[in-house]
Protein backbone atom coordinates (compact mmCIF):
# COMPACT_ATOMS: atom_id res chain seq x y z
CA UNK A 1 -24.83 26.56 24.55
CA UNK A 2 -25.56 25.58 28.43
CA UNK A 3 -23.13 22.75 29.65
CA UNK A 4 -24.22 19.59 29.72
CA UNK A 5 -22.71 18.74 32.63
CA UNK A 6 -24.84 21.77 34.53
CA UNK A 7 -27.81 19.69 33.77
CA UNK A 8 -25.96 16.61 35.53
CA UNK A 9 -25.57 18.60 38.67
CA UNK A 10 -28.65 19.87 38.77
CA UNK A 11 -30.76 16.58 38.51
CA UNK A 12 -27.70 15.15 41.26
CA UNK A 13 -29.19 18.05 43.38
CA UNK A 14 -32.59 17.64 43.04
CA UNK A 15 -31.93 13.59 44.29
CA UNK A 16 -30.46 14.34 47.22
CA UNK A 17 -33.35 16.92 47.71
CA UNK A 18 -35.72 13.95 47.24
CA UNK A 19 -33.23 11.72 49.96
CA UNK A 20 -33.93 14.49 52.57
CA UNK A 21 -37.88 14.80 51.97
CA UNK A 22 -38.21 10.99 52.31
CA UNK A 23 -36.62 10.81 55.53
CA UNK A 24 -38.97 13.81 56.50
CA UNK A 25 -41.55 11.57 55.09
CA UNK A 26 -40.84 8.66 56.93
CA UNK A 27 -40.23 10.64 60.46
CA UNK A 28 -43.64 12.24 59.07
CA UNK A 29 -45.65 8.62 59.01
CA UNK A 30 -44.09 7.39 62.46
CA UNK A 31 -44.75 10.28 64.40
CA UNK A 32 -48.10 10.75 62.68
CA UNK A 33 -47.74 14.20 62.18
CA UNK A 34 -50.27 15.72 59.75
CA UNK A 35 -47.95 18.91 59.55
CA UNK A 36 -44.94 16.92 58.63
CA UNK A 37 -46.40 15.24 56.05
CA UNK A 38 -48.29 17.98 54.35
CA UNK A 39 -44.56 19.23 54.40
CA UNK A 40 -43.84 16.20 52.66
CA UNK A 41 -46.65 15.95 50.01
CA UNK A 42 -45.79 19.63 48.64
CA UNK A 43 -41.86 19.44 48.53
CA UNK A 44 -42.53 15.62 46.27
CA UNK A 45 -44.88 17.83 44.22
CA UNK A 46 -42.06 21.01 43.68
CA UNK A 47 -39.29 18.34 42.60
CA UNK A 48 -41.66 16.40 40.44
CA UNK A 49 -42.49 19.94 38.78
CA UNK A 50 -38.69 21.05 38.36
CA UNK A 51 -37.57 17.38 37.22
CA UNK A 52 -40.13 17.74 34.92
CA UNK A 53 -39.14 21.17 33.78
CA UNK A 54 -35.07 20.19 33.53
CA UNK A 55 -36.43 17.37 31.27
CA UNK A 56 -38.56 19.21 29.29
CA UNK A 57 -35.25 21.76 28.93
CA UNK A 58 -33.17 19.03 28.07
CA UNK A 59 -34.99 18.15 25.25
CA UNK A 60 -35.60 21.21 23.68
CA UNK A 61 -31.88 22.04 23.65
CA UNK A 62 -31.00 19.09 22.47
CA UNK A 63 -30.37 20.15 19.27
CA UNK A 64 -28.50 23.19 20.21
CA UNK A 65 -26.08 20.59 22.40
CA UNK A 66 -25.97 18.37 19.02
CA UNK A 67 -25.18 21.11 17.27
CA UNK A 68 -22.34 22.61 19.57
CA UNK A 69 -20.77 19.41 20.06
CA UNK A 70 -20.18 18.65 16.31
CA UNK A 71 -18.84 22.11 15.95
CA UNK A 72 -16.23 21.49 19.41
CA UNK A 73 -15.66 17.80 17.51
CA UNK A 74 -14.64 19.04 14.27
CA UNK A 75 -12.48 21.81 16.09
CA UNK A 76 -10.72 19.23 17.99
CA UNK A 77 -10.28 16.85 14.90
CA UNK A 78 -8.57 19.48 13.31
CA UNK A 79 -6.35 20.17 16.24
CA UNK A 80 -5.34 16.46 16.47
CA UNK A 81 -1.73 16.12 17.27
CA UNK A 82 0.10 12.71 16.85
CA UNK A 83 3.39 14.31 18.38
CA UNK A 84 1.76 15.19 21.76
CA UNK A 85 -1.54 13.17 22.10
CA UNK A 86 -3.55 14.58 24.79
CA UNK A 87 -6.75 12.76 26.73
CA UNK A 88 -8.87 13.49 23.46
CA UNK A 89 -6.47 12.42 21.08
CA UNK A 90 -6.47 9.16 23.48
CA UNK A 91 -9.81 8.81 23.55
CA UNK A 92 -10.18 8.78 19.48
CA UNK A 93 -7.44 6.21 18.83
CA UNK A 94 -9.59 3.78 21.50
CA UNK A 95 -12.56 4.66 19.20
CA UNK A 96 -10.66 3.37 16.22
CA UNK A 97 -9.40 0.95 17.74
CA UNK A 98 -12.55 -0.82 18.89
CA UNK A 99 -14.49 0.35 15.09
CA UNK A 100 -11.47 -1.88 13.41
CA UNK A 101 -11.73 -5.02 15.66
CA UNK A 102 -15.73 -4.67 14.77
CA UNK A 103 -15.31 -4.34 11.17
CA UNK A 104 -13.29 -8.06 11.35
């Protein structure tokens, strides 16, 4: 199952991509440089396309990620240690926590 966080980085990536082609953009549009902004026009085009395509990949694998995560969740459940409570085991008596002060 890919990481889900590898799909964070990735989109991070492709924003600062998009950063450096607007500045191109803009030094495109004050120099008035037909080159630069042809440039410009096909680089928005390639991270449209591969935003789209991370998307489309995040969605399809959703259920794959659904499914791995329940599977890692009910591994860790059943590794829950009272005697020396770790960030997870943390992390679940917050949960609890805030599901009893809801249920009042």
């Amino acid at each position: 199952v890919p990481s889900i966080h590898n799909i964070g980085y990735i989109l991070i990536g492709i924003g600062a991509f998009i950063f450096i082609i607007g500045l191109l953009g803009c030094c495109g549009s004050v120099r008035e440089s037909r080159y630069l902004l042809g440039i410009y026009v096909f680089c928005i085009i390639l991270v449209m396309g591969s935003e789209l395509i991370v998307a489309m990949y995040t969605v399809l694998l959703s259920d794959e990620w659904n499914h791995g995560l329940s599977k890692k969740l009910k591994i860790r459940l059943l590794k829950y240690n009272y005697s020396t409570p770790q960030h997870f085991e943390y992390d679940l008596d917050i949960i609890h926590k805030q599901v009893d002060d809801e249920e009042k």
